[in-house]
PDB file of N, CA and C in Angstrom:
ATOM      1  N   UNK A   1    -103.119-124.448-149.372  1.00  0.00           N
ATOM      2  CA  UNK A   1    -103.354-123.147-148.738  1.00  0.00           C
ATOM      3  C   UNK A   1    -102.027-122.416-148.625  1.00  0.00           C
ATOM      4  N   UNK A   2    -101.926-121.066-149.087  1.00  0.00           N
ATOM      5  CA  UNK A   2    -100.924-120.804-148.545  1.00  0.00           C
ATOM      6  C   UNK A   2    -101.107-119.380-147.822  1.00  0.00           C
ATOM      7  N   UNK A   3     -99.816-118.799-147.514  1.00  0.00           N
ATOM      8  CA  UNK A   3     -99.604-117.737-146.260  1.00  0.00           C
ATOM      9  C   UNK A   3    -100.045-116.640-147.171  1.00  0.00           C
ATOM     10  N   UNK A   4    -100.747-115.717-146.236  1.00  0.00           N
ATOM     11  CA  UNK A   4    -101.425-114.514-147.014  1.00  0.00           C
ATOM     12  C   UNK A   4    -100.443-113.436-147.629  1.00  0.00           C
ATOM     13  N   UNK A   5     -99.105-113.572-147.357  1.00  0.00           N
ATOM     14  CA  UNK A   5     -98.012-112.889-147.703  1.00  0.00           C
ATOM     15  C   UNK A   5     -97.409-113.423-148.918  1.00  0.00           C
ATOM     16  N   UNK A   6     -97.830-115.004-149.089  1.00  0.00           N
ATOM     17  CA  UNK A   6     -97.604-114.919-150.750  1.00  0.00           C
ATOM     18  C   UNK A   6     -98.262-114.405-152.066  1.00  0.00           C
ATOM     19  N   UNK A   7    -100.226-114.374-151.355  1.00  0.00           N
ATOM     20  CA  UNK A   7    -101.002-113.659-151.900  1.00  0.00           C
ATOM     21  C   UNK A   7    -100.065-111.726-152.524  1.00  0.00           C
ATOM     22  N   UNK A   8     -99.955-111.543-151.081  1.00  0.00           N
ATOM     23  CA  UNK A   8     -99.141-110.374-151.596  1.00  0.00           C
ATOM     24  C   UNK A   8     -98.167-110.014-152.278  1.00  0.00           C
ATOM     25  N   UNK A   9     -97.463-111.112-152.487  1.00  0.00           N
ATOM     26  CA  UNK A   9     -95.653-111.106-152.658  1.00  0.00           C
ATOM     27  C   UNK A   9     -96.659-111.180-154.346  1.00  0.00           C
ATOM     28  N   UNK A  10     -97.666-111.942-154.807  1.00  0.00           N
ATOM     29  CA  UNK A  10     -98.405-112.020-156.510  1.00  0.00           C
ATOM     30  C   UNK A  10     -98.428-110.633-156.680  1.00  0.00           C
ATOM     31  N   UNK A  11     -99.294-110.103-155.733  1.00  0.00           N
ATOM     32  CA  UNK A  11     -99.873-109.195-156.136  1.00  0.00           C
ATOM     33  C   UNK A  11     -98.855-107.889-156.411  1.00  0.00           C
ATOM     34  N   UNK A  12     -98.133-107.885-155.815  1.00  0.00           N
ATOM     35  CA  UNK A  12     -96.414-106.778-155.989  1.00  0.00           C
ATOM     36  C   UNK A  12     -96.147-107.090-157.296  1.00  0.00           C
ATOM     37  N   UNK A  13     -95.827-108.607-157.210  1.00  0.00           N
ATOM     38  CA  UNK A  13     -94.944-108.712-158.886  1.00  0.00           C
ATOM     39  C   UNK A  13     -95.809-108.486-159.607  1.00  0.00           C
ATOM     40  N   UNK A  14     -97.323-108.676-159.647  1.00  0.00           N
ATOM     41  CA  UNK A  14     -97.882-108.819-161.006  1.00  0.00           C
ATOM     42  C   UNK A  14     -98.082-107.045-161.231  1.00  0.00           C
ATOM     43  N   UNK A  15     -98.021-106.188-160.432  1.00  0.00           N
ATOM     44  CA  UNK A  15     -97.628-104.801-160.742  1.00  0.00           C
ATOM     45  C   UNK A  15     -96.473-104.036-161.056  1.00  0.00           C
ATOM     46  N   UNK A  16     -95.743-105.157-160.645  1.00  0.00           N
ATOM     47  CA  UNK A  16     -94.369-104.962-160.837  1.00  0.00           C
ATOM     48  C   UNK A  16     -93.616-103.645-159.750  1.00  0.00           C
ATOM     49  N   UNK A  17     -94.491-103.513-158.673  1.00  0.00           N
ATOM     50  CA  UNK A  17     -94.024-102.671-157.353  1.00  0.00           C
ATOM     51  C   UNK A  17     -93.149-103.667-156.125  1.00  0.00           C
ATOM     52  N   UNK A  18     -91.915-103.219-155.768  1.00  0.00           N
ATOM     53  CA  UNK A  18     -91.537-103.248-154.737  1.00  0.00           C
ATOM     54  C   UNK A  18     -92.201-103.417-153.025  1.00  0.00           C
ATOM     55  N   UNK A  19     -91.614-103.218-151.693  1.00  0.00           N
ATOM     56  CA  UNK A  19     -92.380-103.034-150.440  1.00  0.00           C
ATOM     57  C   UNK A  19     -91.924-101.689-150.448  1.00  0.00           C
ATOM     58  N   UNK A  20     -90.836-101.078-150.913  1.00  0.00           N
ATOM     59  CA  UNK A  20     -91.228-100.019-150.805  1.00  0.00           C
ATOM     60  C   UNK A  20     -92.041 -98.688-151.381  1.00  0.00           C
ATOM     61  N   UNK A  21     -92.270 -99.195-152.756  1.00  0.00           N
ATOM     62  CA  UNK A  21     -93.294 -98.810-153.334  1.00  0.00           C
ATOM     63  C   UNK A  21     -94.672 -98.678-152.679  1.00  0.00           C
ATOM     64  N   UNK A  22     -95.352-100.103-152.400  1.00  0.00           N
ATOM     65  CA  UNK A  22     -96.396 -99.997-151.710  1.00  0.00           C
ATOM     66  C   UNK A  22     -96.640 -99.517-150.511  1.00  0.00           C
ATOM     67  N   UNK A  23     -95.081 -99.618-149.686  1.00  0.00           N
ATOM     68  CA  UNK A  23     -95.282 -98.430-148.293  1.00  0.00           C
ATOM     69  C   UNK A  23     -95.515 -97.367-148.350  1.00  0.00           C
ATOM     70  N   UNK A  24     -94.899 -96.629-149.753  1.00  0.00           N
ATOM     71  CA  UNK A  24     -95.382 -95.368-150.108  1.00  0.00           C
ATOM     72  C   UNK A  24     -96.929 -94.922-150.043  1.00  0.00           C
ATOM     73  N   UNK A  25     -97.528 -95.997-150.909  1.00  0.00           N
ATOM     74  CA  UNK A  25     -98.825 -95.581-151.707  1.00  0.00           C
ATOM     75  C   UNK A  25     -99.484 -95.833-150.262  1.00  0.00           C
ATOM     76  N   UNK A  26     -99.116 -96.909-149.310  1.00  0.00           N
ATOM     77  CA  UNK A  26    -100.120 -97.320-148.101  1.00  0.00           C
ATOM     78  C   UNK A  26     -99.398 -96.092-146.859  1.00  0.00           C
ATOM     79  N   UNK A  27     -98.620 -95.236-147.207  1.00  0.00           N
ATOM     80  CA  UNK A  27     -97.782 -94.602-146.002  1.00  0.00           C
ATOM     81  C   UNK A  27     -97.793 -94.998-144.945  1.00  0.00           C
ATOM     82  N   UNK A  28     -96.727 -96.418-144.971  1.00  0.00           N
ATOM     83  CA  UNK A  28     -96.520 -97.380-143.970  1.00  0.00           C
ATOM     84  C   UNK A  28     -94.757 -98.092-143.731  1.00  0.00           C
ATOM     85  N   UNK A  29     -94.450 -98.169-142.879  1.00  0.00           N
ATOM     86  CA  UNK A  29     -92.880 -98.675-143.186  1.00  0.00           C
ATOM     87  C   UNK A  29     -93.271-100.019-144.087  1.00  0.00           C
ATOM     88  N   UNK A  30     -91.966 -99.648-144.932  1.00  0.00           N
ATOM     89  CA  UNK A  30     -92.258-101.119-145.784  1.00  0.00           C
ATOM     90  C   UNK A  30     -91.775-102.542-145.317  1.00  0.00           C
ATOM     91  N   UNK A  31     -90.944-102.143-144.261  1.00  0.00           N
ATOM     92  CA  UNK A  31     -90.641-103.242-143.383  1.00  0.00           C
ATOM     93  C   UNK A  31     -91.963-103.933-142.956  1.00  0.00           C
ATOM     94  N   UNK A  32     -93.089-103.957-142.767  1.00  0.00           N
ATOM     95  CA  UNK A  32     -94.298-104.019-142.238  1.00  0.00           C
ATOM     96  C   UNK A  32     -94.887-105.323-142.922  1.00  0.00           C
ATOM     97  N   UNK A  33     -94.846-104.346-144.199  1.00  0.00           N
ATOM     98  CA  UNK A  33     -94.957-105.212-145.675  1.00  0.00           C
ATOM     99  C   UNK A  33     -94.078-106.747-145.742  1.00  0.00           C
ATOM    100  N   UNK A  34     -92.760-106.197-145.914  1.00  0.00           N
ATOM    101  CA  UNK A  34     -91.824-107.161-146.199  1.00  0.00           C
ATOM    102  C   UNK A  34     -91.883-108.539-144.775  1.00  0.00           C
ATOM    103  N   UNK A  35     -92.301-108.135-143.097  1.00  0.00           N
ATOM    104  CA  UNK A  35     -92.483-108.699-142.679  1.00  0.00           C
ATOM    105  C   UNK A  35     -94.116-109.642-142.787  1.00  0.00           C
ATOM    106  N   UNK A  36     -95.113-109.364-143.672  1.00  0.00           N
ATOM    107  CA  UNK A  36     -96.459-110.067-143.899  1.00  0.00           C
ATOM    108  C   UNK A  36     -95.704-111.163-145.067  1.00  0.00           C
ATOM    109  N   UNK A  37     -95.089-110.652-146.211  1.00  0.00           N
ATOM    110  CA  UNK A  37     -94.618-111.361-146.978  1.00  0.00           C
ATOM    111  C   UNK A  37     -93.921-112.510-146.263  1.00  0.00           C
ATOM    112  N   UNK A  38     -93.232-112.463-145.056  1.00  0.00           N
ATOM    113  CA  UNK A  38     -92.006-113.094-145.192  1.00  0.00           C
ATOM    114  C   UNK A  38     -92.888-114.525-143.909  1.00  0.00           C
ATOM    115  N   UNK A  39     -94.275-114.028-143.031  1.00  0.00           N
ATOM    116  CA  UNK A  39     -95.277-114.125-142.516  1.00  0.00           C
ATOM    117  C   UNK A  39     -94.697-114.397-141.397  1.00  0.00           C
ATOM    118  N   UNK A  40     -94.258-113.419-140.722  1.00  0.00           N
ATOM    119  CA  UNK A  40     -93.531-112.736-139.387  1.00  0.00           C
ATOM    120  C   UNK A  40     -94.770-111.781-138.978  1.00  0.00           C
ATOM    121  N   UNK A  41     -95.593-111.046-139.450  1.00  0.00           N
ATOM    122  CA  UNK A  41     -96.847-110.496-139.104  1.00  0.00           C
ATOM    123  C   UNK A  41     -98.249-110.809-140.080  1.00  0.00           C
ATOM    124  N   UNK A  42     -99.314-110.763-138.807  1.00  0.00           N
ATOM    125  CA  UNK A  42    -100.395-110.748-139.493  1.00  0.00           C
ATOM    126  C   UNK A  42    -100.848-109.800-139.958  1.00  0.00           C
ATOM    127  N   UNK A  43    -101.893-109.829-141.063  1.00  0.00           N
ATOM    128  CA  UNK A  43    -102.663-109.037-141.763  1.00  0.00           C
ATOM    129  C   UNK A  43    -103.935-108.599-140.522  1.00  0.00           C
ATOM    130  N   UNK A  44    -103.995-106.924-140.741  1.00  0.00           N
ATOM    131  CA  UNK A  44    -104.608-106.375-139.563  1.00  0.00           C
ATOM    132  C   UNK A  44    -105.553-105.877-140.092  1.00  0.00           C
ATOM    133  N   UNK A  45    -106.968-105.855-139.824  1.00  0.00           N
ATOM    134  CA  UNK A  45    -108.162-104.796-140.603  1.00  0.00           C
ATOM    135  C   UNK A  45    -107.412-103.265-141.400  1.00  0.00           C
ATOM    136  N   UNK A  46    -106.955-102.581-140.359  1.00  0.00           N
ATOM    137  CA  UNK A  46    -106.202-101.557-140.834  1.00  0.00           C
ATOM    138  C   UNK A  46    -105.901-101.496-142.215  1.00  0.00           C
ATOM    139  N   UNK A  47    -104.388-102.633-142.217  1.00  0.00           N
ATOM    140  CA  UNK A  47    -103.373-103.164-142.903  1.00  0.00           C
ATOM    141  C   UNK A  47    -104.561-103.496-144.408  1.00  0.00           C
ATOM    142  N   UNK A  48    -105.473-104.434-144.015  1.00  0.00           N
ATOM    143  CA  UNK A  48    -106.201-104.903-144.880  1.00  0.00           C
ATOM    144  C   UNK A  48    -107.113-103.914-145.726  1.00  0.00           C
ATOM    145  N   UNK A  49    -107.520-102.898-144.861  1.00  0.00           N
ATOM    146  CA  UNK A  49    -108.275-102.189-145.887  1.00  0.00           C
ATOM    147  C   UNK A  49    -107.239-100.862-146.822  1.00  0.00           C
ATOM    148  N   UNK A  50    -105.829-101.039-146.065  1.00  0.00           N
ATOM    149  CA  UNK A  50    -105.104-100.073-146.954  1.00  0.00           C
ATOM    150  C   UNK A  50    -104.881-101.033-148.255  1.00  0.00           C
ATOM    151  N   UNK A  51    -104.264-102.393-148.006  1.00  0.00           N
ATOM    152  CA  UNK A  51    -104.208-103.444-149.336  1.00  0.00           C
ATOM    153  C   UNK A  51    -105.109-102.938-150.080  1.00  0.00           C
ATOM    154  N   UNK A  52    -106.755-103.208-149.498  1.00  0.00           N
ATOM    155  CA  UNK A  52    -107.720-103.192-150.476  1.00  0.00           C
ATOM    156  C   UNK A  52    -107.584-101.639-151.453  1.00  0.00           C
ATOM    157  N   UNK A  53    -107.346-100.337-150.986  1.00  0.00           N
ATOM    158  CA  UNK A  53    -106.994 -99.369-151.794  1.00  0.00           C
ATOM    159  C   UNK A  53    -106.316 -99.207-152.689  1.00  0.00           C
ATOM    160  N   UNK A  54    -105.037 -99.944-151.991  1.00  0.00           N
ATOM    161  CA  UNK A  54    -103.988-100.539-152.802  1.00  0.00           C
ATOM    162  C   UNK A  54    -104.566-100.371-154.227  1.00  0.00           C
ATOM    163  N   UNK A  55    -104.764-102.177-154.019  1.00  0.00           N
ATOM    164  CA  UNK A  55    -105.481-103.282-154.913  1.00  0.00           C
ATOM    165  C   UNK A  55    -106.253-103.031-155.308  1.00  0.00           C
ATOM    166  N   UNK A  56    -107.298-102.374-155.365  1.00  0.00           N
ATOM    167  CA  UNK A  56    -108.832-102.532-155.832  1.00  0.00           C
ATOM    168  C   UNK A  56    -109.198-103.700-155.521  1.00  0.00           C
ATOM    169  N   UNK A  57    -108.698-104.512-154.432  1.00  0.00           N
ATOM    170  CA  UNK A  57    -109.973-105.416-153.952  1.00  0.00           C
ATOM    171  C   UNK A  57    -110.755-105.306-152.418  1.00  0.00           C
ATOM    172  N   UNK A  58    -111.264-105.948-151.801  1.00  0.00           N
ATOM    173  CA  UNK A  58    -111.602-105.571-150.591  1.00  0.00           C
ATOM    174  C   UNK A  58    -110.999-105.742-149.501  1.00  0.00           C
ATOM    175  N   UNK A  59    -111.338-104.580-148.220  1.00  0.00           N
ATOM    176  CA  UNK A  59    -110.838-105.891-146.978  1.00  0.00           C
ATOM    177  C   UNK A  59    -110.889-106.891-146.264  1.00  0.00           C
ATOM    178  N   UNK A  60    -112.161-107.553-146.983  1.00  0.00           N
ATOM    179  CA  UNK A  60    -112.628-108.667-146.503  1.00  0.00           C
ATOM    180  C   UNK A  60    -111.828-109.748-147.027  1.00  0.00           C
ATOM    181  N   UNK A  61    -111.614-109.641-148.445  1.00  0.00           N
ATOM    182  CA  UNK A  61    -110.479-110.245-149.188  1.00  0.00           C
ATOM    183  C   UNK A  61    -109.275-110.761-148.703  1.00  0.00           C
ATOM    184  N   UNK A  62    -108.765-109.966-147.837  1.00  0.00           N
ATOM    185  CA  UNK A  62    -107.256-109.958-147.006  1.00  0.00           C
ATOM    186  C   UNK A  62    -107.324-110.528-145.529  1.00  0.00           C
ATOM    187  N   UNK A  63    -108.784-110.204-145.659  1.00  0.00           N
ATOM    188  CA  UNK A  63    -109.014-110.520-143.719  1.00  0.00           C
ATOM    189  C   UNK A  63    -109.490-112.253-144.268  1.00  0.00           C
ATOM    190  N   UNK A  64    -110.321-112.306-144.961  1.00  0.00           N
ATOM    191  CA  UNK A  64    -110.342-114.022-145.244  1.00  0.00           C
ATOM    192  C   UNK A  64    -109.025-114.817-145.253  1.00  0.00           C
ATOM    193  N   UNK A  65    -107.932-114.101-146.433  1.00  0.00           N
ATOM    194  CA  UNK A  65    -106.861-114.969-146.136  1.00  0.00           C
ATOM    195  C   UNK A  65    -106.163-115.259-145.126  1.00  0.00           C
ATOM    196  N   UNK A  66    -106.313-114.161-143.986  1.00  0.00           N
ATOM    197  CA  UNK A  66    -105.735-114.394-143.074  1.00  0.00           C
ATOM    198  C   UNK A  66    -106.323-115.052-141.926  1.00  0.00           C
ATOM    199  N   UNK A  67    -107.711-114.910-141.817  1.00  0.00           N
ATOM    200  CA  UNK A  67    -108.404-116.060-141.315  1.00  0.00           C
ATOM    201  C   UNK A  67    -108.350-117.718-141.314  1.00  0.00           C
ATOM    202  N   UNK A  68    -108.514-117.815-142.736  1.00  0.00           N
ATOM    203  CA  UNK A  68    -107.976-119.021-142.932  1.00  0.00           C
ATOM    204  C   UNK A  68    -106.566-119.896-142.862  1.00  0.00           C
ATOM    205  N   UNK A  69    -105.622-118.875-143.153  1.00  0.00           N
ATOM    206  CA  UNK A  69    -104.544-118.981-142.629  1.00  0.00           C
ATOM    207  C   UNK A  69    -104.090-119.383-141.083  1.00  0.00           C
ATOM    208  N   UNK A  70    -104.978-118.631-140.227  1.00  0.00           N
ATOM    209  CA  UNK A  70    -105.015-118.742-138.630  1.00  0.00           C
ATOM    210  C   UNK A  70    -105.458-120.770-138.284  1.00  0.00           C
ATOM    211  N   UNK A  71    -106.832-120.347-139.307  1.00  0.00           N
ATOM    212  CA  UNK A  71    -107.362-121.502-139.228  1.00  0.00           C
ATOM    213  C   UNK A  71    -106.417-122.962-139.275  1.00  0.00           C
ATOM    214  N   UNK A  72    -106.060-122.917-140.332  1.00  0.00           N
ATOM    215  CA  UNK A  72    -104.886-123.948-140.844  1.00  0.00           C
ATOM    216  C   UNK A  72    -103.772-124.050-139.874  1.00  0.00           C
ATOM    217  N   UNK A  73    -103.396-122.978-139.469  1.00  0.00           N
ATOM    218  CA  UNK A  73    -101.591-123.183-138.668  1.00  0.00           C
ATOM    219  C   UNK A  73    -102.206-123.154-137.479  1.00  0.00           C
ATOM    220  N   UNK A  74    -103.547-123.564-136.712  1.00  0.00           N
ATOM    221  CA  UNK A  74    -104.153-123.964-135.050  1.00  0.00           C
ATOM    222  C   UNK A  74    -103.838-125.288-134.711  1.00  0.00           C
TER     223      UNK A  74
END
């Protein structure tokens, strides 16, 4: 299992965008970002359904990983 911020840290490189790139597109400090990556913060519905815009995937997508994530580190 891992931290939902490595999910993200894939999903950056495999676009080849930065945190501050995606703070742009999510108009969010990218510090925000760089702190989910680094998993200093959780992934928030909010947070999650801007990913999903992001991404083209959902926010259920983001809210699972981070669920399970919770799950695991209890």
């Amino acid at each position: 299992m891992f931290h939902p911020g490595e999910h993200l840290r894939d999903e950056l490189e495999a676009r080849i965008w930065n945190e501050q790139a995606l703070g742009a597109i999510m108009k969010i400090d990218p510090e925000i970002i760089v702190s989910i990556i680094e998993g200093n913060e959780r992934i928030t519905w909010k947070i999650a359904h801007s990913f999903a815009k992001a991404f083209g995937t959902s926010a259920d997508y983001w809210m699972n990983l981070q669920r399970a994530w919770d799950e695991r580190s209890k």
